[in-house]
PDB file of N, CA and C in Angstrom:
ATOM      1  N   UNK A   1     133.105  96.807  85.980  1.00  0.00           N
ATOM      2  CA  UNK A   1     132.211  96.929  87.106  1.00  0.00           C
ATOM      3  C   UNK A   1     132.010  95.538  87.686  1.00  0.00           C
ATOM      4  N   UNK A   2     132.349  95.036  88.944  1.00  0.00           N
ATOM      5  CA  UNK A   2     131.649  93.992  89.665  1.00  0.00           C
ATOM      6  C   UNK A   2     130.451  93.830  90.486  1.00  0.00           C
ATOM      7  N   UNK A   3     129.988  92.962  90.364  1.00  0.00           N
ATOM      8  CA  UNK A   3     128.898  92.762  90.815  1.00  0.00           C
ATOM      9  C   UNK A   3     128.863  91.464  91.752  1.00  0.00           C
ATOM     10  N   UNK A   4     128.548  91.663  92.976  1.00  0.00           N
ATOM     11  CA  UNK A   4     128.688  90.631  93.522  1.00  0.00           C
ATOM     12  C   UNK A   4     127.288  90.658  94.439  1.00  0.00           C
ATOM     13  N   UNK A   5     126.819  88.822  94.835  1.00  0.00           N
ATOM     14  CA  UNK A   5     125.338  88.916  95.407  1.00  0.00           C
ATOM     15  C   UNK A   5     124.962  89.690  96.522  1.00  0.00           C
ATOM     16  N   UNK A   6     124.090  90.340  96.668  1.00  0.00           N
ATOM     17  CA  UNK A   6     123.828  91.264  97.694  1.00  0.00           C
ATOM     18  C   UNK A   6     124.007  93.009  97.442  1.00  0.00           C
ATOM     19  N   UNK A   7     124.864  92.793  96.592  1.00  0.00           N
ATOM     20  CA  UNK A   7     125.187  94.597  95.976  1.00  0.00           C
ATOM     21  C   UNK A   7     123.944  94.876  95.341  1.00  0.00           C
ATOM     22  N   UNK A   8     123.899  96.605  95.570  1.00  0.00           N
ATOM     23  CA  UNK A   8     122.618  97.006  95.023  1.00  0.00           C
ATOM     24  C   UNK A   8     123.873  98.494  93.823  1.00  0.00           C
ATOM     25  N   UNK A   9     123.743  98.012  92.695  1.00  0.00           N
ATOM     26  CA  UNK A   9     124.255  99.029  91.889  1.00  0.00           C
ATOM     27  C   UNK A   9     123.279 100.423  91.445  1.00  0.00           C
ATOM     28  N   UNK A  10     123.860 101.320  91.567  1.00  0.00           N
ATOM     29  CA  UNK A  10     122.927 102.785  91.481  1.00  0.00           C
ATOM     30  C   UNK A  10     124.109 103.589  90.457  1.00  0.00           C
ATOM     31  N   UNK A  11     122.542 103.726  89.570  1.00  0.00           N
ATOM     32  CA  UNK A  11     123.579 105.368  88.403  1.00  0.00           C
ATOM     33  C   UNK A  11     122.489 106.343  88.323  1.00  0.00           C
ATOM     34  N   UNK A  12     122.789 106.641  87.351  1.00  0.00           N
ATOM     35  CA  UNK A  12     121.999 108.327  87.207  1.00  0.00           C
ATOM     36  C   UNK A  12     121.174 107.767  85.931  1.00  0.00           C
ATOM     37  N   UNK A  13     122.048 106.885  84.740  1.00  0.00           N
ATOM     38  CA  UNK A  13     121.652 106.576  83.986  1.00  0.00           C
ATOM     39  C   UNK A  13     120.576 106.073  84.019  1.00  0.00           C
ATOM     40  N   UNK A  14     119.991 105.820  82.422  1.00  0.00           N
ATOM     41  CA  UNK A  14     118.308 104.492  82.469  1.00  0.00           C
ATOM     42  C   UNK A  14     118.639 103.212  82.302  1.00  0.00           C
ATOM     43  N   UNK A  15     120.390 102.970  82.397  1.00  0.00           N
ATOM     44  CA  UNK A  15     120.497 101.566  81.927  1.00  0.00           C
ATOM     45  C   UNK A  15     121.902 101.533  82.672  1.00  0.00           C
ATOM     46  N   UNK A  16     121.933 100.104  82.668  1.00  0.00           N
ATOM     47  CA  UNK A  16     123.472  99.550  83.301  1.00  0.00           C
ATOM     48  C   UNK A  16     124.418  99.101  82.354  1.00  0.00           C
ATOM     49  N   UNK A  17     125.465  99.457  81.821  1.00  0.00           N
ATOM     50  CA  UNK A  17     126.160  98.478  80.672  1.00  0.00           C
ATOM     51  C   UNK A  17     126.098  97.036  81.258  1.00  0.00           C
ATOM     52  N   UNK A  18     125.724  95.892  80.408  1.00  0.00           N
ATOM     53  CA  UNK A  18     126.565  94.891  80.533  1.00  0.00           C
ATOM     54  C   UNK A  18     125.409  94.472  81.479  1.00  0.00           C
ATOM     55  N   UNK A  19     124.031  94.904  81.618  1.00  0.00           N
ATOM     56  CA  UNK A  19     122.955  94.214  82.712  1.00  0.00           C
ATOM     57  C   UNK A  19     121.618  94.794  81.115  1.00  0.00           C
ATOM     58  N   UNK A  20     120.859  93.513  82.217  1.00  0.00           N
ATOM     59  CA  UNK A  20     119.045  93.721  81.151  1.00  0.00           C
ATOM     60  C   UNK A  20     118.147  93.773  82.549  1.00  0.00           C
ATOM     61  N   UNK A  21     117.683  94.939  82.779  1.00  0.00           N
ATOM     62  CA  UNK A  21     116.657  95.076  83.540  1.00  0.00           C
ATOM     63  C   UNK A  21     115.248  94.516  83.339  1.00  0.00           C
ATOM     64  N   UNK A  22     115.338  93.242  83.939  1.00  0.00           N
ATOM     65  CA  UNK A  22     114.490  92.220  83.984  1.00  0.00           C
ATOM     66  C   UNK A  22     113.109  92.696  84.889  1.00  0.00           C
ATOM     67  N   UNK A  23     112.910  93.375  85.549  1.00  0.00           N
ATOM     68  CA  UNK A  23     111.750  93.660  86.871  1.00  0.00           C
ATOM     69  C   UNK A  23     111.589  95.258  86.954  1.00  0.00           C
ATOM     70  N   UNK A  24     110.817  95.702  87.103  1.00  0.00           N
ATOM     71  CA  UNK A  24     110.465  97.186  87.878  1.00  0.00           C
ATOM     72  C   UNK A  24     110.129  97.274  89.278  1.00  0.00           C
ATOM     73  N   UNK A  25     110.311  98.012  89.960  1.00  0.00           N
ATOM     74  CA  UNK A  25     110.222  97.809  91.525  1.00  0.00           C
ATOM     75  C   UNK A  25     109.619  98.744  91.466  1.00  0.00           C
ATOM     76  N   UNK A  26     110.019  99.648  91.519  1.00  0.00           N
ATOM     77  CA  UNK A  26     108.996 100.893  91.456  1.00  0.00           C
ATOM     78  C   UNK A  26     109.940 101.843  92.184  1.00  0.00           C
ATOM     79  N   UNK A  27     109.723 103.208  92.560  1.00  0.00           N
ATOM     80  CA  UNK A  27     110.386 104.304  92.973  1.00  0.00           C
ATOM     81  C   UNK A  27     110.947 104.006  93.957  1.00  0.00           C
ATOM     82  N   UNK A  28     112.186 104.282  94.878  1.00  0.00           N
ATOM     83  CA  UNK A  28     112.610 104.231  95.709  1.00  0.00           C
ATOM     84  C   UNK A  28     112.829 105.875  96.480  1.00  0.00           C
ATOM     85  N   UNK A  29     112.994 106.016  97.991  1.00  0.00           N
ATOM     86  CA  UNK A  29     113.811 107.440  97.959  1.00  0.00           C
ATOM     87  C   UNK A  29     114.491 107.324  99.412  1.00  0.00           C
ATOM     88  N   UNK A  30     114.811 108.298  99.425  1.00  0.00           N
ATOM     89  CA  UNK A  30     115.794 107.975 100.573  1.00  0.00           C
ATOM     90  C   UNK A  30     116.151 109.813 101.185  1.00  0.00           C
ATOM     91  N   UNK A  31     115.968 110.338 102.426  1.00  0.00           N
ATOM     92  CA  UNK A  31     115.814 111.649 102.586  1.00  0.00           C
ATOM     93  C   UNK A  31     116.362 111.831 104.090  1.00  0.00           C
ATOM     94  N   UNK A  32     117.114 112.687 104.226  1.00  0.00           N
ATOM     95  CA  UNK A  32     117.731 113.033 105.267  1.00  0.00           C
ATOM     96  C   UNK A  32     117.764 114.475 105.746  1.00  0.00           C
ATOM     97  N   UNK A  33     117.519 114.561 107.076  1.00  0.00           N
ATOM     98  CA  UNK A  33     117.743 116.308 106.867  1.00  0.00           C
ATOM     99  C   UNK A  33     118.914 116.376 108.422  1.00  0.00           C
ATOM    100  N   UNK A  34     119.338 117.346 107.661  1.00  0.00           N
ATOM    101  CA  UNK A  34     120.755 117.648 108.950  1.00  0.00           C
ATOM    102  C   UNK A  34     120.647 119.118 108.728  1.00  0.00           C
ATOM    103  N   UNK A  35     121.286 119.365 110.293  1.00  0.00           N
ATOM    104  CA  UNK A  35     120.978 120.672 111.193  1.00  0.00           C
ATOM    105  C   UNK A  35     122.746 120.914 110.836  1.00  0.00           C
ATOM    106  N   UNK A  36     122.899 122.843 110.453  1.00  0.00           N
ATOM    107  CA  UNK A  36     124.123 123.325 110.759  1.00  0.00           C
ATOM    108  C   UNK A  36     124.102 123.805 112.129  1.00  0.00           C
ATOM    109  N   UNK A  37     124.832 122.879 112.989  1.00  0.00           N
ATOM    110  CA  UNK A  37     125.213 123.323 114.269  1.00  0.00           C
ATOM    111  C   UNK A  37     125.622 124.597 114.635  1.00  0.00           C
ATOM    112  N   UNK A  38     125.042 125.290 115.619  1.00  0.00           N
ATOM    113  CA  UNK A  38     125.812 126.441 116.125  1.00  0.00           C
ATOM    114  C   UNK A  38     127.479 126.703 115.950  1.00  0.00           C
ATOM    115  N   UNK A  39     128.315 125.566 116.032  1.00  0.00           N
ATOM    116  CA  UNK A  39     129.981 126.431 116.363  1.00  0.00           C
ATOM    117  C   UNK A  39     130.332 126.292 114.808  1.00  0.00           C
ATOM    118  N   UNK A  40     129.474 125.289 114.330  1.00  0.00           N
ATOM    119  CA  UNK A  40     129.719 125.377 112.843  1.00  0.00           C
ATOM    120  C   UNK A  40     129.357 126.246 111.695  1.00  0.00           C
ATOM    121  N   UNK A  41     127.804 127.042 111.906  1.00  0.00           N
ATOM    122  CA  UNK A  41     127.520 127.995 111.345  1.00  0.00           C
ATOM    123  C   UNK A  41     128.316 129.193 111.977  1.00  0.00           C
ATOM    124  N   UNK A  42     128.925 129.640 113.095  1.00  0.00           N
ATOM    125  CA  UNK A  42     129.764 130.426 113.475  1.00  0.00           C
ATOM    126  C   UNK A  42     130.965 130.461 112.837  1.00  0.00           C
ATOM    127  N   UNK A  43     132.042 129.577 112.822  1.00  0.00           N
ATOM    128  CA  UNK A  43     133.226 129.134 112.035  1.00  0.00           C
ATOM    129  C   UNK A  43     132.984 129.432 110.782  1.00  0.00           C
ATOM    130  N   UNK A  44     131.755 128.609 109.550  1.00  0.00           N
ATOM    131  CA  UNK A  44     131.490 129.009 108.207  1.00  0.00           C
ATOM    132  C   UNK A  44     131.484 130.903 108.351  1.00  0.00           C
ATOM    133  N   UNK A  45     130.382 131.458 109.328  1.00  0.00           N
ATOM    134  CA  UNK A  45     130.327 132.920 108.576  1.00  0.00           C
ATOM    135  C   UNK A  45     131.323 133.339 108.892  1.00  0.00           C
ATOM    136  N   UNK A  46     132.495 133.434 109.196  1.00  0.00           N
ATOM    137  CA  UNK A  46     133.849 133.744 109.492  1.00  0.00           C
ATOM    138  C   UNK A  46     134.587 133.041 108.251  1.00  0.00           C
ATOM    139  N   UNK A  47     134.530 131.883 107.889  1.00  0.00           N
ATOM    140  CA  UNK A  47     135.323 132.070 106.536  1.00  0.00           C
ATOM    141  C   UNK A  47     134.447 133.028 105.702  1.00  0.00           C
ATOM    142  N   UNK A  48     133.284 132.758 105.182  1.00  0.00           N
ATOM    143  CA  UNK A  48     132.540 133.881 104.683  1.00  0.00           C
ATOM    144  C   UNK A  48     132.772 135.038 104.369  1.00  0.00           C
ATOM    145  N   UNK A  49     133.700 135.197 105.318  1.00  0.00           N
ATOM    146  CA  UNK A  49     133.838 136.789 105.237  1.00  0.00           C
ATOM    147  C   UNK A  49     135.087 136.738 104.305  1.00  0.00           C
ATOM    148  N   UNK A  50     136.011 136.294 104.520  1.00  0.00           N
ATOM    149  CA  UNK A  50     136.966 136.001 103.443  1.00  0.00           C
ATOM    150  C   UNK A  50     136.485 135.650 102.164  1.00  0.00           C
ATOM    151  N   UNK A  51     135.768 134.984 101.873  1.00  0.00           N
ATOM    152  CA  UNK A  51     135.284 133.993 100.996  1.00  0.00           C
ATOM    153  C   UNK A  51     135.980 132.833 100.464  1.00  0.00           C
ATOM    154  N   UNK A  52     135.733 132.134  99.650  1.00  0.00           N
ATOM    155  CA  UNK A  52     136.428 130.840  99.281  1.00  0.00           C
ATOM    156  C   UNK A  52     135.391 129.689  99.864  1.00  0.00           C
ATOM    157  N   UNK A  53     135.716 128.392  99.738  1.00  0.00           N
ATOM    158  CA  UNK A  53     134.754 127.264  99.920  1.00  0.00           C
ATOM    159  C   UNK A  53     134.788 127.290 101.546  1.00  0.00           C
ATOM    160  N   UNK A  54     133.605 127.369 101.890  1.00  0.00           N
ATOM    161  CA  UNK A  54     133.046 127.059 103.381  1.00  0.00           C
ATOM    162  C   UNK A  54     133.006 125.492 103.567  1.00  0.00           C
ATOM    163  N   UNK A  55     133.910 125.034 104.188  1.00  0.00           N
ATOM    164  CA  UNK A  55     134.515 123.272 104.450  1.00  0.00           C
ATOM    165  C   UNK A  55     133.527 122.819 105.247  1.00  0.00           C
ATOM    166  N   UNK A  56     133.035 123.396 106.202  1.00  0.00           N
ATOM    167  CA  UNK A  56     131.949 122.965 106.714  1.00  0.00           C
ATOM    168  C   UNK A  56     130.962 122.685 106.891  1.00  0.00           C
ATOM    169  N   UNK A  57     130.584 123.533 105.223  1.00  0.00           N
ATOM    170  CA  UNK A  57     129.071 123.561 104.548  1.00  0.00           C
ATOM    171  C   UNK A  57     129.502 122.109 103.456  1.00  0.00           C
ATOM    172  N   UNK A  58     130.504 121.982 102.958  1.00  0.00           N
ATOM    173  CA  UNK A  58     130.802 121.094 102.075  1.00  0.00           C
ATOM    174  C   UNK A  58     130.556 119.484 102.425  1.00  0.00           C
ATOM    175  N   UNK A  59     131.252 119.415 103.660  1.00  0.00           N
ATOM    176  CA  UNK A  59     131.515 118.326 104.544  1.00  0.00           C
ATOM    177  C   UNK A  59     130.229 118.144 105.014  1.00  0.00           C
ATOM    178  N   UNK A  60     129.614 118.513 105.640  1.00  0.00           N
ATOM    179  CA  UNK A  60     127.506 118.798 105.863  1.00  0.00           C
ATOM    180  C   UNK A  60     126.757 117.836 104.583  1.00  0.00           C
ATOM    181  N   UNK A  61     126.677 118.605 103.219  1.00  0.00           N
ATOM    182  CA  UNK A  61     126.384 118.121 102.276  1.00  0.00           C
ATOM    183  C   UNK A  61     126.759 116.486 101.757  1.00  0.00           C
ATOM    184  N   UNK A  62     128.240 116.149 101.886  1.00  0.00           N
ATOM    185  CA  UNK A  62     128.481 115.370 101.287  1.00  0.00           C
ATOM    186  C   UNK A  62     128.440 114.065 102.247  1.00  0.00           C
ATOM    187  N   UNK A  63     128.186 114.261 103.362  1.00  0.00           N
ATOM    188  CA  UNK A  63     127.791 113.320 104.562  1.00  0.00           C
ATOM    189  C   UNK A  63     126.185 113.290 104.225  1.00  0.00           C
ATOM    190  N   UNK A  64     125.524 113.769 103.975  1.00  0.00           N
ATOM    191  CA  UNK A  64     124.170 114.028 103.702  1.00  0.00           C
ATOM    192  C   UNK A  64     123.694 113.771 102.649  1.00  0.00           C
ATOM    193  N   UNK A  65     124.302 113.838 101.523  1.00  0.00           N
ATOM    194  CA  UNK A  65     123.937 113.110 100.247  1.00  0.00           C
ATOM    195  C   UNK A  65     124.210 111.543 100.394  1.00  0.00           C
ATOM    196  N   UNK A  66     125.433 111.174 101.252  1.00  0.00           N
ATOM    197  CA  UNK A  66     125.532 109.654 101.330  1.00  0.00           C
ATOM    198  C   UNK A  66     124.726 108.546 102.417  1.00  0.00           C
ATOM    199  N   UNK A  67     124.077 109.816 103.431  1.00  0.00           N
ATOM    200  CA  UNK A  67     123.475 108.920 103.900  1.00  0.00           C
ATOM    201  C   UNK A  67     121.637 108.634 103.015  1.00  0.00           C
ATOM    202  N   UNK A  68     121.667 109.915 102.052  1.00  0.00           N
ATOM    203  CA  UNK A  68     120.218 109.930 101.357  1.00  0.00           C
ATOM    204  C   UNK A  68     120.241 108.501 100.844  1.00  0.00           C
ATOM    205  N   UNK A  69     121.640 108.553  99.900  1.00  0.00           N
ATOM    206  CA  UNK A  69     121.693 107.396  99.209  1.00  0.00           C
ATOM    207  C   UNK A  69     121.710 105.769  99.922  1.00  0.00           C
ATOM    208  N   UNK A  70     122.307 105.849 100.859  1.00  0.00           N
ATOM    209  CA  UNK A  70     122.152 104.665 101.731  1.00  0.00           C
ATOM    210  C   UNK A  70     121.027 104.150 102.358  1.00  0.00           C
ATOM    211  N   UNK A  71     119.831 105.297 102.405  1.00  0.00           N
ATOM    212  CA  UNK A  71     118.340 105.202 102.877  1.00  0.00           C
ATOM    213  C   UNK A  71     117.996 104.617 101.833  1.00  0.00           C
ATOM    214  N   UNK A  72     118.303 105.119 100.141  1.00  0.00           N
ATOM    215  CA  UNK A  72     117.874 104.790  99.291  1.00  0.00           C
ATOM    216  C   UNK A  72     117.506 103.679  98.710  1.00  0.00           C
ATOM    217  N   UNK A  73     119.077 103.119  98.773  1.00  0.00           N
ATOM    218  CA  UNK A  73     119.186 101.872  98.804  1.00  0.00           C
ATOM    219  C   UNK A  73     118.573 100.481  99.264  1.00  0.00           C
ATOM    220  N   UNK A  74     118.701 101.116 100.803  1.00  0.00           N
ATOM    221  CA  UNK A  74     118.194  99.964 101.577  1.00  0.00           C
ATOM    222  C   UNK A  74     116.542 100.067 101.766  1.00  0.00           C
ATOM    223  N   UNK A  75     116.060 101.023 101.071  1.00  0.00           N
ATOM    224  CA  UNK A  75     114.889 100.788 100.483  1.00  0.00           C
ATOM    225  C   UNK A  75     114.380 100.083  99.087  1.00  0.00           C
ATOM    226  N   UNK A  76     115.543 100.267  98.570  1.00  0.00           N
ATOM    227  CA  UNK A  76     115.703  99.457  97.290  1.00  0.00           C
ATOM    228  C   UNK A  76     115.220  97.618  97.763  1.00  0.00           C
ATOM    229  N   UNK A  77     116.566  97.336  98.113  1.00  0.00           N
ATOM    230  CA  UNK A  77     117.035  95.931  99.024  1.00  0.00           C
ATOM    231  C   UNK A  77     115.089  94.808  99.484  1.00  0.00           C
ATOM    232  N   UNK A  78     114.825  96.303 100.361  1.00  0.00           N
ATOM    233  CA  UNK A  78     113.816  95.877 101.130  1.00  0.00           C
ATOM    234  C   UNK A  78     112.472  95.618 100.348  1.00  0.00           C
ATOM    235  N   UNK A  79     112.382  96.176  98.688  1.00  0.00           N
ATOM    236  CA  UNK A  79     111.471  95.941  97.633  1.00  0.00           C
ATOM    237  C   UNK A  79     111.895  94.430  96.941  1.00  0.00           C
ATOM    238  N   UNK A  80     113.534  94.448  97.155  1.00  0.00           N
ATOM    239  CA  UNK A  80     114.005  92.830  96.266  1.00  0.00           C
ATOM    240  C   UNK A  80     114.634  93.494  95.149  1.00  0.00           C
ATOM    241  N   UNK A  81     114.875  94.493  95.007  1.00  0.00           N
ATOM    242  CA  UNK A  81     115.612  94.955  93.869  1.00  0.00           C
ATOM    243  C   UNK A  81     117.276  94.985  93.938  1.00  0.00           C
ATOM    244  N   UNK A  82     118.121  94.828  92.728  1.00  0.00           N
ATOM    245  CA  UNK A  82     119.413  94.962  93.004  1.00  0.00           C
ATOM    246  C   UNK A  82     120.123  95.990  92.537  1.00  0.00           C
ATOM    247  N   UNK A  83     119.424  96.610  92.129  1.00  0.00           N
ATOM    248  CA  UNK A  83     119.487  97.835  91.321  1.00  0.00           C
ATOM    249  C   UNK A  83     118.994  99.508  91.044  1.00  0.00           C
ATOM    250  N   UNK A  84     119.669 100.343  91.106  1.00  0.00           N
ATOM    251  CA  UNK A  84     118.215 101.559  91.386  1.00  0.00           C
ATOM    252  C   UNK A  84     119.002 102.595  90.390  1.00  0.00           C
ATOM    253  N   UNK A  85     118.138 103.043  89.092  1.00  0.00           N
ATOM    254  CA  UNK A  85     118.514 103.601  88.009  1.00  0.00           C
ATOM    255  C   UNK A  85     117.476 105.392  87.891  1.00  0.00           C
ATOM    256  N   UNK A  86     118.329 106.213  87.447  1.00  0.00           N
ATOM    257  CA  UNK A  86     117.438 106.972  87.259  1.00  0.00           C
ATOM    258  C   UNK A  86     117.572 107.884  88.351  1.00  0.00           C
ATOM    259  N   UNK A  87     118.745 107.936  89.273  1.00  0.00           N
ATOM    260  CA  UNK A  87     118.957 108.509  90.339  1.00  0.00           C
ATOM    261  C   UNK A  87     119.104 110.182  90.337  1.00  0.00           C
ATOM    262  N   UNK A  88     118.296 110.734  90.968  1.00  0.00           N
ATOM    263  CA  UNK A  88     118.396 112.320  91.265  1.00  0.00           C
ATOM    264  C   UNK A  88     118.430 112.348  92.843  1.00  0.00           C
ATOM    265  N   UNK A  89     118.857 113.830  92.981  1.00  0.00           N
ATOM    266  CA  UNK A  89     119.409 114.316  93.810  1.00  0.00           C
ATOM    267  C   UNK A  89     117.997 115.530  94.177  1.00  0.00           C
ATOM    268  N   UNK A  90     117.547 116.036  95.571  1.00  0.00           N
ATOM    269  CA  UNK A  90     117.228 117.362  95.636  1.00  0.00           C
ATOM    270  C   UNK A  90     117.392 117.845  97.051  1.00  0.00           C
ATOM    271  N   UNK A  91     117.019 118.947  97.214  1.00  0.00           N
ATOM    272  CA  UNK A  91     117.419 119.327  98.591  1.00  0.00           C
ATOM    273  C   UNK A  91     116.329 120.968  98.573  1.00  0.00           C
ATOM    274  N   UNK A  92     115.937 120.712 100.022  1.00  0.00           N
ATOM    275  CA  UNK A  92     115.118 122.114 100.330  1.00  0.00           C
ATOM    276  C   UNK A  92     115.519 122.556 101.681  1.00  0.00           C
ATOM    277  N   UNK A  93     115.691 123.790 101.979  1.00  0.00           N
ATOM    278  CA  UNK A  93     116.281 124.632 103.024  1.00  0.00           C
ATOM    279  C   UNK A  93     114.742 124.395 104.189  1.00  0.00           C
ATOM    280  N   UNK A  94     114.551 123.505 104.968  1.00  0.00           N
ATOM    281  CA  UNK A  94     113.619 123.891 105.798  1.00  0.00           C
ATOM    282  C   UNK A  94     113.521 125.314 106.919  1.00  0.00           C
ATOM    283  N   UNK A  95     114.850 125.620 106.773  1.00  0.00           N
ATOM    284  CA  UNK A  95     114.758 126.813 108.145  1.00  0.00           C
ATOM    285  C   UNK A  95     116.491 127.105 107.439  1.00  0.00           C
ATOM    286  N   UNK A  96     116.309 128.234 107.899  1.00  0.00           N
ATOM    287  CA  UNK A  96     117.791 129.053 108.148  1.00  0.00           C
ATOM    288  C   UNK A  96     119.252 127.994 108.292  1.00  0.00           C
ATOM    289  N   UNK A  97     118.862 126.939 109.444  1.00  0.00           N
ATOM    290  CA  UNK A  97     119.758 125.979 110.320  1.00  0.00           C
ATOM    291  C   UNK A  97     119.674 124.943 109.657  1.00  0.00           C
ATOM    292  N   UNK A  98     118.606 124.431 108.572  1.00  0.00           N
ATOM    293  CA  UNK A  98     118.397 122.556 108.136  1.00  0.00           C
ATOM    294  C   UNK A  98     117.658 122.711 106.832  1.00  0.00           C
ATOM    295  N   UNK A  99     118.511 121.164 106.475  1.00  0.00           N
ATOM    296  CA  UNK A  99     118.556 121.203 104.939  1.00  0.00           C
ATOM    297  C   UNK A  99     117.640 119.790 105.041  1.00  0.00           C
ATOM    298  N   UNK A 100     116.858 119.743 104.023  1.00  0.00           N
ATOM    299  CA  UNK A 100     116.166 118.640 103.727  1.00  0.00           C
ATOM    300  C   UNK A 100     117.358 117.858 102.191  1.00  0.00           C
ATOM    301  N   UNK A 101     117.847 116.831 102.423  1.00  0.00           N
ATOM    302  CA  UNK A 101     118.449 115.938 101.101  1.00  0.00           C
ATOM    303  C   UNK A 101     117.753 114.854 100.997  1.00  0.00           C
ATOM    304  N   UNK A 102     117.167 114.734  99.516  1.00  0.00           N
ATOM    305  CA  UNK A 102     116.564 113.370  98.992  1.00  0.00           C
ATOM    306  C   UNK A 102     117.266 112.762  98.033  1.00  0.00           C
ATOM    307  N   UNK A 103     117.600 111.453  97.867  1.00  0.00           N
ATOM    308  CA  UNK A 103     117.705 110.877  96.912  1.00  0.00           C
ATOM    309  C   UNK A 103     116.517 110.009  96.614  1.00  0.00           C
ATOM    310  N   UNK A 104     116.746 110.137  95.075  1.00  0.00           N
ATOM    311  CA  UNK A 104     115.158 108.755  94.348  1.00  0.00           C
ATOM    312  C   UNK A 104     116.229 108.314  93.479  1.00  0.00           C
ATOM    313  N   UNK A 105     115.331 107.202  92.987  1.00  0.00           N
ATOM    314  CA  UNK A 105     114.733 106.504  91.667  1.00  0.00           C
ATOM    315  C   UNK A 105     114.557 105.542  91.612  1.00  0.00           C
ATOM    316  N   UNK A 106     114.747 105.062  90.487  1.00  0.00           N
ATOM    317  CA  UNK A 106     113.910 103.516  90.593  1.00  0.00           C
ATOM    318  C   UNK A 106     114.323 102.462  90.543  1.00  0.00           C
ATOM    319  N   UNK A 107     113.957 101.810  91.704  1.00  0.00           N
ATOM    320  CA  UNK A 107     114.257 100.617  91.821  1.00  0.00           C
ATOM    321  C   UNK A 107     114.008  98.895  91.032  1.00  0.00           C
ATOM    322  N   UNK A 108     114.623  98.631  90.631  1.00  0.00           N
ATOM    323  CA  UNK A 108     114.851  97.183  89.526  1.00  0.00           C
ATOM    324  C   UNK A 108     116.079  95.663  89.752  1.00  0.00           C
ATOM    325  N   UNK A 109     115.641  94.946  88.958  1.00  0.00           N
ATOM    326  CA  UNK A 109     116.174  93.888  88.991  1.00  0.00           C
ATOM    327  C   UNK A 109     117.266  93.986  87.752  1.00  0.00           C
ATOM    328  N   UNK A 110     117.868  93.612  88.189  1.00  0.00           N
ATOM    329  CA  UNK A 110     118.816  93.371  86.298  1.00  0.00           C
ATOM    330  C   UNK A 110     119.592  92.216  86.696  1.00  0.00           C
ATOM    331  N   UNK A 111     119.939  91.830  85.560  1.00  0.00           N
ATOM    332  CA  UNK A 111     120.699  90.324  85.542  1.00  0.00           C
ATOM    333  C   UNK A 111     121.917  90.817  84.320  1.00  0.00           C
ATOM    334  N   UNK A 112     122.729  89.608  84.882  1.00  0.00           N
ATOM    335  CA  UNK A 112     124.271  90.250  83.846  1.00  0.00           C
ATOM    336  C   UNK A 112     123.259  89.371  82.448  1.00  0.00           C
ATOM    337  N   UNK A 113     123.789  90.679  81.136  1.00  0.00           N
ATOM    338  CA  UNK A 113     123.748  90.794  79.574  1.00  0.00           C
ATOM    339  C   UNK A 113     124.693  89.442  79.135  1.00  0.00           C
ATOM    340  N   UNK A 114     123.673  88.566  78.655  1.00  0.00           N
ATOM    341  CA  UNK A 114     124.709  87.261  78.228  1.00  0.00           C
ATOM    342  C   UNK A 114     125.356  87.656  76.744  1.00  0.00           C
ATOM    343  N   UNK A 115     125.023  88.722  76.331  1.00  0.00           N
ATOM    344  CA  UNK A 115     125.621  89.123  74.627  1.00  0.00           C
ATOM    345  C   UNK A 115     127.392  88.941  74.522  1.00  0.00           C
TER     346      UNK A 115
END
């Protein structure tokens, strides 16, 4: 893993190999909500009907989880942290058409493990 100044490293884990989390920052989150467009919810219920993976619901999500995480982050950044551990994922259907995506956790300092 590299680490270079200015990177903010994020896992799921409570720890980083090869770092000592020196600071607590405290929670971070990061939340996005995106709308399934009309020609796109049209197109999905038409594969639907076939079934198999709806590409357009997929592609939605995974644009949407990365921008959670990029909110996340740069909420991280903006506490002084280089680090954000402890990362979950959630998501709530506000309406029929829009998805609420959050990413958290917590934001910290770590310094490279001199062992």
């Amino acid at each position: 893993m590299s680490f270079k100044e200015g990177d903010v490293l994020v896992t799921n884990g409570e720890q980083l190999p090869g770092y000592k989390i020196v600071e607590i920052k405290g929670l971070v989150v990061g939340i996005t909500v995106r709308s399934r467009g009309l020609g796109k919810n049209i197109i999905a219920s038409l594969r639907s009907l076939v079934g198999g993976e709806i590409k357009e619901y997929v592609e939605l999500a995974e644009q949407a989880r990365l921008q959670a995480i990029e909110r996340m982050v740069n909420n991280a950044k903006a506490l002084g942290a280089n680090a954000v551990v402890n990362v979950r994922f959630d998501s709530n259907e506000l309406s029929e058409a829009m998805d609420e995506i959050i990413a958290y956790g917590t934001a910290v300092v770590v310094k490279k493990d001199s062992m």
